[in-house]
N, C-alpha and C. Protein backbone atom coordinates (compact mmCIF):
# COMPACT_ATOMS: atom_id res chain seq x y z
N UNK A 1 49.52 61.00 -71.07
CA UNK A 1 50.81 60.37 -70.85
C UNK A 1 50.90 59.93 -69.38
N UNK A 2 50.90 58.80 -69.09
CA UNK A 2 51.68 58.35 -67.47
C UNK A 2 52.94 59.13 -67.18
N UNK A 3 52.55 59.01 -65.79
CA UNK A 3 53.91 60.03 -65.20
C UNK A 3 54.74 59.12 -65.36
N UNK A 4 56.11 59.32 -65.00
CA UNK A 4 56.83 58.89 -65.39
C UNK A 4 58.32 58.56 -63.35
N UNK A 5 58.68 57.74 -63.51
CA UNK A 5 59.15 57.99 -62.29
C UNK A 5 61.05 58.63 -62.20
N UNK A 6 61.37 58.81 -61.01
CA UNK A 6 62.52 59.75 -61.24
C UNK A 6 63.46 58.51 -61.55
N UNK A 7 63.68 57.23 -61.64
CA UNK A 7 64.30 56.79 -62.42
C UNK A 7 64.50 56.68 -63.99
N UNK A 8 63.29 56.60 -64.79
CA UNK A 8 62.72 56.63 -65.70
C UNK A 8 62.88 58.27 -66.51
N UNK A 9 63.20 59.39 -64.95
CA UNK A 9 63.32 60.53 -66.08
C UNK A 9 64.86 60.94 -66.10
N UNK A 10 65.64 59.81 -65.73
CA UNK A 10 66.75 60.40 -65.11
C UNK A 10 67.27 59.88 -66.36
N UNK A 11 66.44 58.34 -66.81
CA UNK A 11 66.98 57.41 -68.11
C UNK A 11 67.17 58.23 -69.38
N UNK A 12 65.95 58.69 -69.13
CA UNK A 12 65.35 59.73 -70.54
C UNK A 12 66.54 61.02 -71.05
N UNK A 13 66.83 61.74 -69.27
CA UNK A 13 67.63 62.57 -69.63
C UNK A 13 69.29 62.08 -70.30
N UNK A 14 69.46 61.30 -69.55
CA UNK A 14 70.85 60.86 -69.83
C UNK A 14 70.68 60.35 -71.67
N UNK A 15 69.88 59.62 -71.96
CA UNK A 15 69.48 59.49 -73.59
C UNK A 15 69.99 60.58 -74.21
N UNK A 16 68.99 61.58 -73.62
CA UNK A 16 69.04 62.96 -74.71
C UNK A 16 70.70 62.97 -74.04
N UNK A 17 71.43 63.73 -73.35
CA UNK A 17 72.42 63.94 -72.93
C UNK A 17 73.49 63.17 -74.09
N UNK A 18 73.40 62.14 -74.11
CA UNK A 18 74.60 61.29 -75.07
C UNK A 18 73.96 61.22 -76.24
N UNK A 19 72.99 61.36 -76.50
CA UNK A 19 72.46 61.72 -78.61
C UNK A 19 72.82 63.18 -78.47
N UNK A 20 72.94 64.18 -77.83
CA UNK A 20 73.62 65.66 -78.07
C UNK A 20 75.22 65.51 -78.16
N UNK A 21 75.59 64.64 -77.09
CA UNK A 21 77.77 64.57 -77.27
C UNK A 21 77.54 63.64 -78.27
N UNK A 22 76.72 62.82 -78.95
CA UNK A 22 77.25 61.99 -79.85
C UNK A 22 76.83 62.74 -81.73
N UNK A 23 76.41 63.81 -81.70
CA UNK A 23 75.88 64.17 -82.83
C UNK A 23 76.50 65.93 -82.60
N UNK A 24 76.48 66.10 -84.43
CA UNK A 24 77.66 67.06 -84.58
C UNK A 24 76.72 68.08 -85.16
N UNK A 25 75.37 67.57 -85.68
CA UNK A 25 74.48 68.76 -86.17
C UNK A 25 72.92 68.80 -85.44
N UNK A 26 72.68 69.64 -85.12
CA UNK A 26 71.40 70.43 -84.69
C UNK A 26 70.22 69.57 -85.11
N UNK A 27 70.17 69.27 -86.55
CA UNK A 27 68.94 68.78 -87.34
C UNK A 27 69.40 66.91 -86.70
N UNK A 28 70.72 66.16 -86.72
CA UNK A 28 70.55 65.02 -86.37
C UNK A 28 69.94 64.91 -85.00
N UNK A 29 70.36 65.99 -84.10
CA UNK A 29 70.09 65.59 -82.85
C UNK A 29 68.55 65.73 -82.55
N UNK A 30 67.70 66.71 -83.48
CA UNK A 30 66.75 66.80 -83.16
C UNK A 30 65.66 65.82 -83.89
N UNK A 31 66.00 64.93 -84.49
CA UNK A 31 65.47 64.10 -85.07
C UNK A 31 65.64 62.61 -84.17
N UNK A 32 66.66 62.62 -84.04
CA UNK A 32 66.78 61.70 -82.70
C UNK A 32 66.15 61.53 -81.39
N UNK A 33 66.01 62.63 -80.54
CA UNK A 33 65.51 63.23 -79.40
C UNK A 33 63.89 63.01 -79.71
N UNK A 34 63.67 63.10 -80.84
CA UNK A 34 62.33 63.02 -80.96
C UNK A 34 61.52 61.88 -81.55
N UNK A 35 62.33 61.19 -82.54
CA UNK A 35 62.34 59.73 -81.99
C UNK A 35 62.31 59.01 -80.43
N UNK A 36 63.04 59.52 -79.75
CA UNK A 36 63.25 58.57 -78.44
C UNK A 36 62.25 59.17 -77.66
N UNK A 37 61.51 60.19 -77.74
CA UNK A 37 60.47 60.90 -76.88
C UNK A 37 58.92 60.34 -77.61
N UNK A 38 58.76 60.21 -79.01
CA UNK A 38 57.67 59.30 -79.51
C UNK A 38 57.80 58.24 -79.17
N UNK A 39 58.68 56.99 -78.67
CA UNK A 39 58.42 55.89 -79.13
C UNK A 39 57.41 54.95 -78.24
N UNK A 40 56.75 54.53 -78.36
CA UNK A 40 55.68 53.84 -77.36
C UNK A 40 56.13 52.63 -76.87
């Protein structure tokens, strides 16, 4: 994996951050999060 730069991980976090306040169950969010962490 390329590193990644502190803009780029700041993007990533804030992603996950608003798919967790925007989802009400455990299993959506983690299906999401992991979508957005696979996608090439």
């Amino acid at each position: 994996m390329d590193e990644m730069t502190d803009l780029q991980f700041k993007t990533l976090i804030n992603a996950i951050l608003q798919i967790i306040k925007d989802n009400d169950t455990k299993e959506e969010m983690i299906k999401k999060i992991e979508a957005l962490v696979n996608k090439n």
